[in-house]
Protein backbone atom coordinates (compact mmCIF):
# COMPACT_ATOMS: atom_id res chain seq x y z
CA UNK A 1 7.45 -17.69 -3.36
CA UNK A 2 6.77 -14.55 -1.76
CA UNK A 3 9.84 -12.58 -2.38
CA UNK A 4 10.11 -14.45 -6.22
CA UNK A 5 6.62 -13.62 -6.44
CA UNK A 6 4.82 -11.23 -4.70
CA UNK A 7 7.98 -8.66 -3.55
CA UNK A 8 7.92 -7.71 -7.21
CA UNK A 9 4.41 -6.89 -7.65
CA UNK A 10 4.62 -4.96 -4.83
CA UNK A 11 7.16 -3.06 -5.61
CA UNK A 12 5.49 -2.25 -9.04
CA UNK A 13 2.44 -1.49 -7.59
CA UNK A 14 3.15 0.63 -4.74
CA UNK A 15 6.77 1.79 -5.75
CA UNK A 16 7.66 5.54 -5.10
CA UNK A 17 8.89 6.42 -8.43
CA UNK A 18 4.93 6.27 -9.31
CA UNK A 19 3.90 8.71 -6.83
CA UNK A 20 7.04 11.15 -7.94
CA UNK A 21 6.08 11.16 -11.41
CA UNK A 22 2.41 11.28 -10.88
CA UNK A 23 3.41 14.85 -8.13
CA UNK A 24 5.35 16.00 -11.29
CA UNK A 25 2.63 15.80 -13.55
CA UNK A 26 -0.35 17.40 -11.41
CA UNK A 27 2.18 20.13 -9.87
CA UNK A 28 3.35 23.61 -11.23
CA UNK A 29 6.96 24.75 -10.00
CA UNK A 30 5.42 26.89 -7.29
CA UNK A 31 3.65 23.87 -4.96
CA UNK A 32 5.74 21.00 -6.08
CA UNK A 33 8.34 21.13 -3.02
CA UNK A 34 5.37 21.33 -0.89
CA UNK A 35 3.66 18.56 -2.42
CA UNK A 36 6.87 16.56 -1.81
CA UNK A 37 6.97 16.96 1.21
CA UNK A 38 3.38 16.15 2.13
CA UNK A 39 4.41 12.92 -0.06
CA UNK A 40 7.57 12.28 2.25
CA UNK A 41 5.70 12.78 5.35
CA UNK A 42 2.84 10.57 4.58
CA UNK A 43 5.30 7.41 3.79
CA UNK A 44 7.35 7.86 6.80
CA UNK A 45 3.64 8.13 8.86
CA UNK A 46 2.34 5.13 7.26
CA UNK A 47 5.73 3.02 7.98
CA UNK A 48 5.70 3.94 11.46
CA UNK A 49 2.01 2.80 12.37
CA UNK A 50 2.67 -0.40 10.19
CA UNK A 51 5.52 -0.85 12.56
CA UNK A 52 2.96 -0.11 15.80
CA UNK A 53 0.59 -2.18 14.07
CA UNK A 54 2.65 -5.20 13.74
CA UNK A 55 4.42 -4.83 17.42
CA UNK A 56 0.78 -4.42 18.97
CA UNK A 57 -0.15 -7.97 16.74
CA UNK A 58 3.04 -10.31 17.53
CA UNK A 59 2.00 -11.53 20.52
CA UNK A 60 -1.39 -12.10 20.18
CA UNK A 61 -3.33 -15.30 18.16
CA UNK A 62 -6.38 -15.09 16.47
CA UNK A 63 -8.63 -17.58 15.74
CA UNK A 64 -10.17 -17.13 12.31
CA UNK A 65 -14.13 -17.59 12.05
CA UNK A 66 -15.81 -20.31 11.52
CA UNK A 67 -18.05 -19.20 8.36
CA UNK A 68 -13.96 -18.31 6.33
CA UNK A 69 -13.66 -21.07 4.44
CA UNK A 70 -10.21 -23.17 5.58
CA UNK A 71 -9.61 -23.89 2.23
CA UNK A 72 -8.87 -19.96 1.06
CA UNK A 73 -6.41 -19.80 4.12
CA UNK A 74 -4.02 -22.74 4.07
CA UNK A 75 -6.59 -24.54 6.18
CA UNK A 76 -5.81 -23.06 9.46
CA UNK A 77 -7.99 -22.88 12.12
CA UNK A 78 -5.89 -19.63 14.12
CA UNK A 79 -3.57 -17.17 12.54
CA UNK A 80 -0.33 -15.42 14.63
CA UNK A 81 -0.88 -11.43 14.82
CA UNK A 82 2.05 -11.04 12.08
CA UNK A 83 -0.07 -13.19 9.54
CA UNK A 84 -3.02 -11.18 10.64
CA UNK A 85 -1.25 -8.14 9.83
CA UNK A 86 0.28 -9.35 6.45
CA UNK A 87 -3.42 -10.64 5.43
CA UNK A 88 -5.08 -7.46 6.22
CA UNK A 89 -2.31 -4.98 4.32
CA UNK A 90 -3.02 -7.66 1.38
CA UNK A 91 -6.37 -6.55 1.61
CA UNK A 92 -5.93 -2.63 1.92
CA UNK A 93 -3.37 -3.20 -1.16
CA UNK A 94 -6.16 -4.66 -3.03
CA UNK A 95 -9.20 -2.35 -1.93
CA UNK A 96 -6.87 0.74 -2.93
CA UNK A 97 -6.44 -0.90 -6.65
CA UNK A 98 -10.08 -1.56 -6.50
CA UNK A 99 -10.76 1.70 -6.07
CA UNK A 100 -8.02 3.39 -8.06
CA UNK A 101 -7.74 1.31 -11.90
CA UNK A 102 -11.15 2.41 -12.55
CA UNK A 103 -10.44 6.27 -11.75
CA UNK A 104 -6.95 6.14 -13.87
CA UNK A 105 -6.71 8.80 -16.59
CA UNK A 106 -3.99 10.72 -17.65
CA UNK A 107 -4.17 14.38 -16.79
CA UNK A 108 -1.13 16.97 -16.48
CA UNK A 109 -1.47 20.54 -15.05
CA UNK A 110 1.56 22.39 -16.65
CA UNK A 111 2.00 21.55 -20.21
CA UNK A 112 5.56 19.47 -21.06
CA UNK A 113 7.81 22.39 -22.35
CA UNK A 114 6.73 23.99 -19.22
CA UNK A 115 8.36 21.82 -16.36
């Protein structure tokens, strides 16, 4: 299910082409390299702390609160730090679209014939 499922969403969501078109739109010739290469940097940071993240979380077992319903999780009663880890980046993926459909518009900095 999840890589039928939810690899595609993901990769929909959160793919890079988005981000490169969306730097080509709200860029003029002059900062666009720049711009790409705050974008670069960024990804690589983030995918090296996820990696941190999820070394510091393997060996470790939570147990999940008592007030979480055990129905919403599978019904368990503790998690391993790698399904911790999974469960929270669900979350951040779903905060960030909370917070970003609302603010979508389309906006462009250099007109079309320009770029």
């Amino acid at each position: 299910f999840a890589l039928l499922g939810l690899s595609p969403f993901g990769e929909a969501v959160l793919s890079t082409g988005i981000y490169t078109v969306a730097l080509k739109k709200l860029t003029t010739r002059a900062n666009r390299a720049f711009a790409f290469g705050i974008q670069y940097g960024v990804f690589n940071l983030s995918g090296a702390l996820a990696d941190v993240a999820a070394d510091m979380l393997r060996p470790h077992d939570f147990k999940l609160p008592d007030w979480l319903p055990r129905s919403v999780l599978g019904g368990y009663t503790h998690m391993s730090g790698l399904r911790v880890h999974v469960l929270v980046t669900w979350f951040a993926v779903l905060a960030a679209l909370a917070v970003v459909v609302p603010l979508l518009f389309d906006s462009m900095v250099v007109p079309t014939e320009e770029t």
